[in-house]
Protein backbone atom coordinates (compact mmCIF):
# COMPACT_ATOMS: atom_id res chain seq x y z
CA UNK A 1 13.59 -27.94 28.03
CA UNK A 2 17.50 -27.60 28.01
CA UNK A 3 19.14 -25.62 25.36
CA UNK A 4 22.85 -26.26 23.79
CA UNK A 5 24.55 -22.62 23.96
CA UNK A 6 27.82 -22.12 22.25
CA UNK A 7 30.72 -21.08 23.58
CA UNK A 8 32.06 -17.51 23.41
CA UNK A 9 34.96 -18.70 20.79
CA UNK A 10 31.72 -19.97 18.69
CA UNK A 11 30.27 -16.75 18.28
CA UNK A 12 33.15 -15.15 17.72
CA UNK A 13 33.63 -17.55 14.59
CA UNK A 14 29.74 -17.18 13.20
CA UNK A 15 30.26 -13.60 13.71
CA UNK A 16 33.20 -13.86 11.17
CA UNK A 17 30.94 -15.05 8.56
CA UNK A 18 27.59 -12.94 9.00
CA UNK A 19 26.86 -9.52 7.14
CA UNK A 20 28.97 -6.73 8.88
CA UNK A 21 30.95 -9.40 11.35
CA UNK A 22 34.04 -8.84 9.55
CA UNK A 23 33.76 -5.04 9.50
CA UNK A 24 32.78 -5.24 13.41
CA UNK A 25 35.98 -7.13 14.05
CA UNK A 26 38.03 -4.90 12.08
CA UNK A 27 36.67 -2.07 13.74
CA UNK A 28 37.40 -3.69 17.18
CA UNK A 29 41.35 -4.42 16.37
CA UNK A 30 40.57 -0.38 16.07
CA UNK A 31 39.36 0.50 19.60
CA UNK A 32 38.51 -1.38 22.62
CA UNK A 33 35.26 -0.48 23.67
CA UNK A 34 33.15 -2.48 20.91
CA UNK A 35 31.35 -5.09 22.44
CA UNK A 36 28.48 -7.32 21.02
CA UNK A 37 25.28 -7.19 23.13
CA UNK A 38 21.44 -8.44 23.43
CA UNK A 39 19.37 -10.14 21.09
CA UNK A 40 22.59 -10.47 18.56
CA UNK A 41 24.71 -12.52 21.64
CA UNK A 42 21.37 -14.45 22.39
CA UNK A 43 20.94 -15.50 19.42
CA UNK A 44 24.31 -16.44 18.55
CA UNK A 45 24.88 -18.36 21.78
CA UNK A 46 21.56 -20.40 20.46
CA UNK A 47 22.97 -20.90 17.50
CA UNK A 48 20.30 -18.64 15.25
CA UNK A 49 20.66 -16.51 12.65
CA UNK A 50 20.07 -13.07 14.91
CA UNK A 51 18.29 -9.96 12.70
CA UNK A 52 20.93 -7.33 13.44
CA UNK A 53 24.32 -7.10 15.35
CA UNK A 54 23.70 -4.95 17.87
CA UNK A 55 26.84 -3.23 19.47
CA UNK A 56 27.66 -1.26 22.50
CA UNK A 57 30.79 1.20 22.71
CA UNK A 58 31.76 3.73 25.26
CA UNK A 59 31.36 7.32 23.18
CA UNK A 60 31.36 8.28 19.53
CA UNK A 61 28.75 6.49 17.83
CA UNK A 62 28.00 8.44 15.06
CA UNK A 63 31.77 8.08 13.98
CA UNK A 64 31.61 4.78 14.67
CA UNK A 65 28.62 4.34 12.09
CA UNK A 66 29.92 6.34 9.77
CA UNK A 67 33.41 4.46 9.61
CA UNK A 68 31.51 0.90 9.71
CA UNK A 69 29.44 2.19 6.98
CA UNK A 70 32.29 2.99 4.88
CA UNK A 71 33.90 -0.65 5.34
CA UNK A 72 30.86 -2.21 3.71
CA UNK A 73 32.17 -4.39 1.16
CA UNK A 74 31.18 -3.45 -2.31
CA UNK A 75 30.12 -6.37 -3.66
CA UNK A 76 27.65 -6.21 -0.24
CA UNK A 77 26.18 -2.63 -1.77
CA UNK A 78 22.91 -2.23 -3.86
CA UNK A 79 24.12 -1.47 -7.42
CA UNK A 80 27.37 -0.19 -5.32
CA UNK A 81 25.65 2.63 -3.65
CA UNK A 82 27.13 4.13 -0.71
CA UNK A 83 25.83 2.66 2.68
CA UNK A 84 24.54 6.00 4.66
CA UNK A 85 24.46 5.52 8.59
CA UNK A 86 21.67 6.80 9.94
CA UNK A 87 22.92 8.31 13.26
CA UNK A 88 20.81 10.35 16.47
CA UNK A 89 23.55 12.29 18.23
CA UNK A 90 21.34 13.12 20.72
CA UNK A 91 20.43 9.68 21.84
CA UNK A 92 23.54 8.47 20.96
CA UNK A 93 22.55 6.02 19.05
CA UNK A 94 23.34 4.77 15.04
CA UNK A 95 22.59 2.13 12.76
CA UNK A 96 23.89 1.06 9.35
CA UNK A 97 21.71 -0.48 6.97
CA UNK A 98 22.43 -1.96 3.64
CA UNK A 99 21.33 -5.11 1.53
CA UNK A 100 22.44 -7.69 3.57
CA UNK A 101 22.74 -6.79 7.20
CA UNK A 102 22.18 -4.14 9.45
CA UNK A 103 24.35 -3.06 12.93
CA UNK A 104 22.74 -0.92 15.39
CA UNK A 105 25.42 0.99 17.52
CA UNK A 106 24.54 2.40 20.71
CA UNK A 107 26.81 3.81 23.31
CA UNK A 108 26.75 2.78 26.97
CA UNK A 109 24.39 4.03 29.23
CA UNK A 110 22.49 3.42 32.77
CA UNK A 111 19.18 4.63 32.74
CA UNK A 112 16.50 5.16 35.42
CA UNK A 113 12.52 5.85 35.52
CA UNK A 114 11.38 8.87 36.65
CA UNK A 115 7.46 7.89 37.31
CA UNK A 116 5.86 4.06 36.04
CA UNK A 117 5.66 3.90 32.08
CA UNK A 118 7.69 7.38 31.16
CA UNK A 119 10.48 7.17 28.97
CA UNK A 120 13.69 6.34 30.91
CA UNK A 121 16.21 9.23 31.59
CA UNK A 122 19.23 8.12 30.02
CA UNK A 123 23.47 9.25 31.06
CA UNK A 124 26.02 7.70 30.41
CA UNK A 125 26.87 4.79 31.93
CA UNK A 126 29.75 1.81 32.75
CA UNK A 127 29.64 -2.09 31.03
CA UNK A 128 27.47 -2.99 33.94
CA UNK A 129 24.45 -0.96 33.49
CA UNK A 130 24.85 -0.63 29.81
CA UNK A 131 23.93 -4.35 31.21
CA UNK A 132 21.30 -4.24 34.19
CA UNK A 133 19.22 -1.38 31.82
CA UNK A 134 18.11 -4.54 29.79
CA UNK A 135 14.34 -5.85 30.04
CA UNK A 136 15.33 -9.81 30.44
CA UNK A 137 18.31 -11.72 31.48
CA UNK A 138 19.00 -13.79 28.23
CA UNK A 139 19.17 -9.99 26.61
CA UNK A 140 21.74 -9.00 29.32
CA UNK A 141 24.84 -10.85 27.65
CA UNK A 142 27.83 -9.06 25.72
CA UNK A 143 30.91 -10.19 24.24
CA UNK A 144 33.82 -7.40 24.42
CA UNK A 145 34.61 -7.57 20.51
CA UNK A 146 38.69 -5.93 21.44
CA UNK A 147 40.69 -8.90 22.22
CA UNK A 148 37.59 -11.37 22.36
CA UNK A 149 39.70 -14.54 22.97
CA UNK A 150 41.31 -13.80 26.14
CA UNK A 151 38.13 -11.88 27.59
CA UNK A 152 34.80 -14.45 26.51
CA UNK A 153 31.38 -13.94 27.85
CA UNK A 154 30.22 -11.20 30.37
CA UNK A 155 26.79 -11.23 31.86
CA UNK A 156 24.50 -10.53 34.58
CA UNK A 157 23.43 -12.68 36.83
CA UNK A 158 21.64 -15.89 35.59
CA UNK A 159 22.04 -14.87 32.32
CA UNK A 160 23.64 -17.99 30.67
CA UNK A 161 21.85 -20.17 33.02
CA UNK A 162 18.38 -19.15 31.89
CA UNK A 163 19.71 -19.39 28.38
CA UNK A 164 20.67 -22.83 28.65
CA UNK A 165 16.94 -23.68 30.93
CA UNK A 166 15.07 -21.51 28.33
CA UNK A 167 13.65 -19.16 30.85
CA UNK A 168 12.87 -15.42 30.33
CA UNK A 169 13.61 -13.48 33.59
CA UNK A 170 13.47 -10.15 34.46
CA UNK A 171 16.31 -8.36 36.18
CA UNK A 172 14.80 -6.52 39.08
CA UNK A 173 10.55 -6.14 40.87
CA UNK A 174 10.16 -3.22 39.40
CA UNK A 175 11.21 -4.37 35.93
CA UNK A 176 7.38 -4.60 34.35
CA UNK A 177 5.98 -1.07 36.68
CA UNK A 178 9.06 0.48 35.24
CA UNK A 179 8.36 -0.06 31.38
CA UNK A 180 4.86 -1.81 31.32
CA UNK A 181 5.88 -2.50 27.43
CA UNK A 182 7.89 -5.47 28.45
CA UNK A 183 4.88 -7.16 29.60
CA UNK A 184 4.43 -7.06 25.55
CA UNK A 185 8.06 -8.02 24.90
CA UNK A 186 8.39 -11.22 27.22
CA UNK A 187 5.15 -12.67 25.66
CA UNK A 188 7.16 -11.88 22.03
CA UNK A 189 10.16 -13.51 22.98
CA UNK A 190 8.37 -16.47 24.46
CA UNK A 191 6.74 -17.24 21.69
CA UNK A 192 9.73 -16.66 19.50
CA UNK A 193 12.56 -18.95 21.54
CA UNK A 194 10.09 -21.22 22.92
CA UNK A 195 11.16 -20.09 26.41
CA UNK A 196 8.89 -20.66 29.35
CA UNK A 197 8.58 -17.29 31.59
CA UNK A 198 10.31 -17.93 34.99
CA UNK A 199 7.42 -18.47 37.85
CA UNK A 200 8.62 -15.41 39.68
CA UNK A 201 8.70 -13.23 36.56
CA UNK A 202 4.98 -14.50 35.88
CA UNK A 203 4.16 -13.16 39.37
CA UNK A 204 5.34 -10.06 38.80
CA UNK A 205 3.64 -10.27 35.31
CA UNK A 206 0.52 -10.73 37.01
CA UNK A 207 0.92 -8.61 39.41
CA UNK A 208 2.17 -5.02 37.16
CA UNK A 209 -1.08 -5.98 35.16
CA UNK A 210 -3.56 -6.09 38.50
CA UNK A 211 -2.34 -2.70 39.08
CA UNK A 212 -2.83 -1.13 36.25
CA UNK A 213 0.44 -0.63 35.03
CA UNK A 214 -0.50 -0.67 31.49
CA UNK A 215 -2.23 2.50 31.74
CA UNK A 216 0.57 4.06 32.36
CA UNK A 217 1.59 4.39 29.29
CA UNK A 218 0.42 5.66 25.90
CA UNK A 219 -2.24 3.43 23.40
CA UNK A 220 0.29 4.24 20.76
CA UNK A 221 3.29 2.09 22.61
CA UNK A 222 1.14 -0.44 23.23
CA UNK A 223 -0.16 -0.34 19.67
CA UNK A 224 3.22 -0.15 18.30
CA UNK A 225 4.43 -3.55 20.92
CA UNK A 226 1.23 -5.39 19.61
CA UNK A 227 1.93 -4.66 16.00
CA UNK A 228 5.68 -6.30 16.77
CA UNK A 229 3.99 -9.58 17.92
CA UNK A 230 1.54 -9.86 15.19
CA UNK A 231 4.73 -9.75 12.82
CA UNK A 232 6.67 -12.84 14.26
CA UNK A 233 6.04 -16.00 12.36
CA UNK A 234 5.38 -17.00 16.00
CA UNK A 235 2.49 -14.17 16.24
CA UNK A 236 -0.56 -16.34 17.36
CA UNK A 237 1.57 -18.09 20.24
CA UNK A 238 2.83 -14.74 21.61
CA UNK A 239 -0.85 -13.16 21.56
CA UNK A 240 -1.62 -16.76 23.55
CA UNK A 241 0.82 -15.38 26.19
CA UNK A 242 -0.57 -12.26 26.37
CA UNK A 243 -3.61 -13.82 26.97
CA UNK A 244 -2.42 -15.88 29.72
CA UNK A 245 -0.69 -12.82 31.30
CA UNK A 246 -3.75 -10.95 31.11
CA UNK A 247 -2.58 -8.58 28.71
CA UNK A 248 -5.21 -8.95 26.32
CA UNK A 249 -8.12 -8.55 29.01
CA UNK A 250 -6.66 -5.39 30.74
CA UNK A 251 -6.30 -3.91 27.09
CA UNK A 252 -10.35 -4.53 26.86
CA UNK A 253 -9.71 -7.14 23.90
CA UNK A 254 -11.40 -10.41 23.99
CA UNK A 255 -10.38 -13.49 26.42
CA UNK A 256 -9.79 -16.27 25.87
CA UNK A 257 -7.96 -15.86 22.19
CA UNK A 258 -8.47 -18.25 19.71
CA UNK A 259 -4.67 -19.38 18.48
CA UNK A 260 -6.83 -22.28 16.72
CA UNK A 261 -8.96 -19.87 14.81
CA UNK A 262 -5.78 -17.24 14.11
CA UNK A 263 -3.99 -20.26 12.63
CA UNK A 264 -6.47 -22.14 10.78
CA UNK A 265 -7.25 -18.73 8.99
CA UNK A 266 -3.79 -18.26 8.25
CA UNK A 267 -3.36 -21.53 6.29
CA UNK A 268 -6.23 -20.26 4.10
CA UNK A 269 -5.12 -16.89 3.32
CA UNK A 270 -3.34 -16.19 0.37
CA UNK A 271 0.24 -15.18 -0.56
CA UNK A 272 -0.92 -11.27 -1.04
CA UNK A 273 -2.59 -11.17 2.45
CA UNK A 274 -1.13 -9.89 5.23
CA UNK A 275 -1.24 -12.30 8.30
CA UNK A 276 -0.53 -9.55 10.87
CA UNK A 277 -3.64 -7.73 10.09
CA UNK A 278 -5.37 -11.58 10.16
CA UNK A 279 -3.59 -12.07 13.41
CA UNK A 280 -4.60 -8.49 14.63
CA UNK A 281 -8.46 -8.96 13.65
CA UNK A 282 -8.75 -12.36 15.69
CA UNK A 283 -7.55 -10.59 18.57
CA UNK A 284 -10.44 -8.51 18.19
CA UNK A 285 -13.03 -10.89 17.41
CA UNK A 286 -15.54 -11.17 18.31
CA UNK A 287 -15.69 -7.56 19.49
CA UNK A 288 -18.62 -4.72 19.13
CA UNK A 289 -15.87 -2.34 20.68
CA UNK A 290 -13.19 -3.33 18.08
CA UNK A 291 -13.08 0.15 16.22
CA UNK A 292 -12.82 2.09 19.52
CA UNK A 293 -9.92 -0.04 20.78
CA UNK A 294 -8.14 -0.12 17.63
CA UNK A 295 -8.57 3.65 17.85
CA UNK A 296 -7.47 4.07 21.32
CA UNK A 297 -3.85 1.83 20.58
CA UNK A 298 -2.68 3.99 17.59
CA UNK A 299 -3.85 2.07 14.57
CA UNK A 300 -3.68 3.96 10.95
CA UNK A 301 -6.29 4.18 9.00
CA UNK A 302 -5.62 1.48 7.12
CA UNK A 303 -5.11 -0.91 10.06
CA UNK A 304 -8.58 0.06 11.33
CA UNK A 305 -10.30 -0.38 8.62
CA UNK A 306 -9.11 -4.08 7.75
CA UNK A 307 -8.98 -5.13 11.25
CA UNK A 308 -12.45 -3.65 12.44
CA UNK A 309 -14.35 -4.89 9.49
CA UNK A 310 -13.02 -8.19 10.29
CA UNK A 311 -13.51 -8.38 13.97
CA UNK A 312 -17.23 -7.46 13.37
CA UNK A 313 -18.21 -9.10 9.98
CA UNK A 314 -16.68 -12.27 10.14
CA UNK A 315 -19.37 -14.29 11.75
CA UNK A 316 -22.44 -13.33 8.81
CA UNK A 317 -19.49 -13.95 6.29
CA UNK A 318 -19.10 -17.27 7.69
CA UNK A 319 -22.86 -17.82 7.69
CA UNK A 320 -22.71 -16.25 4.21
CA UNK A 321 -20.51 -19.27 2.87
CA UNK A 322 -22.28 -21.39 4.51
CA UNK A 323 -26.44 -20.65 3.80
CA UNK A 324 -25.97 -19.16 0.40
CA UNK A 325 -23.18 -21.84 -1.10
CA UNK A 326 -23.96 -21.38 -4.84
CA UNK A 327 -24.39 -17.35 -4.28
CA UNK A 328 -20.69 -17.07 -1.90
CA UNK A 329 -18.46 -16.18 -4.76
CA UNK A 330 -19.73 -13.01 -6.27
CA UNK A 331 -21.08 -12.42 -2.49
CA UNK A 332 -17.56 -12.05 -0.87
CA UNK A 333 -16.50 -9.71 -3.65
CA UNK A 334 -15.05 -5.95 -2.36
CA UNK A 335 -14.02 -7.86 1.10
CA UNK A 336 -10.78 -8.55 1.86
CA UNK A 337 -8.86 -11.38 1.96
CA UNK A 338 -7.97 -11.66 5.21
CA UNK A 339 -11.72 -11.54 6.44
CA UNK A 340 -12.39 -14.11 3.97
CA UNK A 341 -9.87 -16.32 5.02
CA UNK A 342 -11.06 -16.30 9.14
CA UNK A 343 -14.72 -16.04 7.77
CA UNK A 344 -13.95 -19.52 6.18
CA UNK A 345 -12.20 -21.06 8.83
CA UNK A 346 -15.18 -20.47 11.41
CA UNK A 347 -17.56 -22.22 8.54
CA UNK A 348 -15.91 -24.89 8.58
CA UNK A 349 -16.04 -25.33 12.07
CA UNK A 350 -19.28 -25.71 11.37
CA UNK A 351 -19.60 -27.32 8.13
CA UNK A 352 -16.45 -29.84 6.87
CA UNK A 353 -15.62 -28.56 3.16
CA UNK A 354 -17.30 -25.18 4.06
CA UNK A 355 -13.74 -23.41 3.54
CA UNK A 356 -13.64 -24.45 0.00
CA UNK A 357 -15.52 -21.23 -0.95
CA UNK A 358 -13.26 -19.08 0.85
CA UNK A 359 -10.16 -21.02 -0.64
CA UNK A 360 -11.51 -20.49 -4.22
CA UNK A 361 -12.28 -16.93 -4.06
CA UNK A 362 -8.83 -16.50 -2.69
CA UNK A 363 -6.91 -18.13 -4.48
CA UNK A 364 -9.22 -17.88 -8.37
CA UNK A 365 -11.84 -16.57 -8.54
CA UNK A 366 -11.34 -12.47 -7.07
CA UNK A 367 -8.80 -12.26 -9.49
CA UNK A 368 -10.88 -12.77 -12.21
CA UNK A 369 -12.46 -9.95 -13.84
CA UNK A 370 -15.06 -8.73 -16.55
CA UNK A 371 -13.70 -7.39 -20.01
CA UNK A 372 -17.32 -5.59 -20.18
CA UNK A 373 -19.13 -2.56 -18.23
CA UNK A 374 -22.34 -1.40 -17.97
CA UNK A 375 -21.80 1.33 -20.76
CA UNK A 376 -21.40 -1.62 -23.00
CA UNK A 377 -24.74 -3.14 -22.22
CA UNK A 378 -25.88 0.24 -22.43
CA UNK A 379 -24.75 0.85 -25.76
CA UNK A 380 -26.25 -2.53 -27.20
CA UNK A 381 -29.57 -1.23 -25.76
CA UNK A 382 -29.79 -2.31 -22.22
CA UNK A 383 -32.05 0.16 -20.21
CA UNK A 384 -30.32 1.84 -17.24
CA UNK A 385 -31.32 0.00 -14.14
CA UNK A 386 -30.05 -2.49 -11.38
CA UNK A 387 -30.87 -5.14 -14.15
CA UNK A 388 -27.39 -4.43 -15.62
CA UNK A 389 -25.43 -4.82 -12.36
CA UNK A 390 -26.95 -8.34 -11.93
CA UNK A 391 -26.77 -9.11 -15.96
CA UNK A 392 -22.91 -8.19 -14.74
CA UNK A 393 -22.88 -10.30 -11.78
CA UNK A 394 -24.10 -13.10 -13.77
CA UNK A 395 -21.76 -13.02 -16.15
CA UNK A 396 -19.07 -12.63 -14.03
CA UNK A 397 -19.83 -15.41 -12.00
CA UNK A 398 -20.06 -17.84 -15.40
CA UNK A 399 -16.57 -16.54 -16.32
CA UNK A 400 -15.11 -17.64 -12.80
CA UNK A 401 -17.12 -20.76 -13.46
CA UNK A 402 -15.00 -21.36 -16.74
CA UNK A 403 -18.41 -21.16 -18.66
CA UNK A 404 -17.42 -17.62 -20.57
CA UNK A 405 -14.23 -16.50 -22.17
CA UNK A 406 -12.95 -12.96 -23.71
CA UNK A 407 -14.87 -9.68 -24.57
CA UNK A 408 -17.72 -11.09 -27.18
CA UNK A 409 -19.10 -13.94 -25.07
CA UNK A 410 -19.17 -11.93 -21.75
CA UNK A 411 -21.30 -9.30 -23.48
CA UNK A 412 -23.31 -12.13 -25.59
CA UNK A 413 -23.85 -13.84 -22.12
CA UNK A 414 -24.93 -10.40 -20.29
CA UNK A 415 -27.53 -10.31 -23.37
CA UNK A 416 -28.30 -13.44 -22.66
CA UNK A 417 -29.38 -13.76 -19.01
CA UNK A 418 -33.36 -13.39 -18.85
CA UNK A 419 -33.84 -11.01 -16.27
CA UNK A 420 -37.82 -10.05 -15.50
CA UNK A 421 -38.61 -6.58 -16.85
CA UNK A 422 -39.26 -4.83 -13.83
CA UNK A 423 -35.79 -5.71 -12.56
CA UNK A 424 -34.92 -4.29 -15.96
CA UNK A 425 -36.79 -0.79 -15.15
């Protein structure tokens, strides 16, 4: 698939009109060492809306940030708070954050890789390897911001080429043994652009996997790369080509993924769920060994425990909407959403209109609640018992039913339900 990519006088005109492009530009008449780079240029070039400018200078970036941040227009602050950089000397690296945009500042460096998978050494370094550091080609493009007319485009070596053939390239064998994490990153971007991975790329793909080069490097990177695909909008396609890289399977998830599955769940679940812990539980469906993986790549607490419960309950959810129909509302209740949304896309695999039990407790009725408690049966002279909790249950499912409404008919309704005594005792 060809792409249209703008020219360099193009970007240099959208620049003008996006969150901190006109600060950037005034900064540049400043100094001539500001230069546009990566995902920004990429973007750009494709004519999308990129996520941040990032920019590339020789020294100083910490001043840099701190001027930039000072240039924010007002009308562009919160309530017309100060913008505060946020600036690592060390690293020399900034970024300025405020309402509408965000530019990340980083001063030029070549880098190299002391064993596979550690953390690059970094020094400082010319234009070119601030350029031939970069994971991919189409993320190996800059436009020098000082005097951007005269001097256009400069890139490495198939750079605007694969742009324009949608192809995601790496820049040199080693590229993937280096930093195993762009084996994560090129199935991201994929997915993303819609850019098919260059054959020889997929070869060495295939190869850094074979070898183990993933183990190189800590389950909380990995974690941390996965986490970044599940959040695209394009997160079940990029976990598809990390499946077909062999990503997936060297991690000790399950193979083949089910994109189908991740996406019909997704249409179910509700506004309030989150789709990247949806995405992240089919990955580990159906798994046993979900828990200790999840464990192994970093995840919080919170993570696990959404993510495991769904990778190991959603099959007897599924058959719970699907044997015990009039029973599935009150049933699903304390689960979460996103287990009942993949729960009732695998019943209706099975069962056409299966899902609609799913779909109603997620968007109706687990919302609804009881005005009543068990002290309140109590105290109209209800024995203590598990006959109250299913009086309760009762009730509660005749109020999502429409049947009871406000405090006096729920508790005339608990009352109500004939329950036999020794439930009652």
């Amino acid at each position: 698939m060809s792409h249209p990519v703008h020219t360099a006088a193009q970007v240099l005109e959208r620049l003008g009109g996006l969150p901190g492009g006109p600060e950037l530009l005034a900064q540049a008449r400043r100094r001539e060492d500001v230069a546009l780079v990566g995902g920004a240029v990429r973007d750009l070039l494709l004519g999308h809306w990129p996520r941040e400018l990032d920019v590339s200078i020789d020294t100083g970036a910490g001043d840099f940030a701190r001027e930039l941040a000072a240039s924010v227009s007002p009308g562009e602050r919160a309530y017309g708070r100060t913008v505060e950089p946020v600036v690592h000397d060390r690293f020399g690296t900034a970024s300025v954050a405020w309402q509408y945009g965000r530019v990340d500042i980083a001063e030029r460096r070549a880098e190299s890789y002391p064993a596979p998978g550690a953390l690059p050494e970094v020094r400082a370094g010319s234009f070119e390897d601030d350029l031939r550091r970069r994971d991919f080609t189409v993320n190996a493009i800059a436009l020098p911001l000082h005097g951007a007319e005269n001097e256009g485009l400069i890139s490495v070596e198939y750079a605007l080429d694969d742009l324009r053939a949608g192809l995601l390239r790496v820049l040199h064998d080693r590229s993937f043994i280096d930093d195993p994490t762009r084996l994560l990153r090129i199935a991201r971007y994929a997915a993303r652009l819609g850019f098919e991975i260059e054959p020889h790329t997929r070869e060495l793909a295939a190869h850094a996997v074979g070898e183990g080069a993933l183990g190189t490097v800590s389950g909380d990177r990995i974690g941390s790369e996965l986490w970044l695909a599940a959040r695209e909008a394009s997160g079940a396609a990029a976990f598809g080509v990390l499946d077909s890289l062999g990503v997936l399977a060297a991690l000790g998830m399950p193979s083949p993924f089910d994109g189908a599955l991740a996406r019909e769940a997704q249409a179910l679940l509700s506004l309030d769920g989150s789709r990247e812990l949806l995405l992240m539980g089919v990955a580990l469906y159906p798994d046993g060994a979900a828990g200790e993986i999840a464990g192994a790549l970093g995840f919080t607490r919170e993570q696990l425990s959404t993510v495991v419960q769904l990778a190991k309950d959603a099959d007897t959810t599924a058959r719970l909407i699907l044997d015990r129909p009039g029973l599935t509302v009150p049933a699903l209740d304390g689960a979460s959403a996103e287990l009942v949304a993949v729960a009732g896309a695998l019943a209706e695999r099975e069962s056409e209109g299966a899902a609609q039990a799913a779909r109603d407790w997620l968007a109706t009725h687990r919302h609804v609640r009881l005005e009543i408690d068990g002290s309140d049966l109590i105290a109209a002279g209800i024995g203590e018992g598990p006959g109250i909790g299913l009086r309760l249950a009762i009730t509660l499912q005749r109020k999502r039913e429409g049947l009871v409404s406000g405090r006096a008919e729920e508790l005339r309704e608990a009352l109500a339900v004939e329950i036999a005594d020794r439930v009652e005792t």
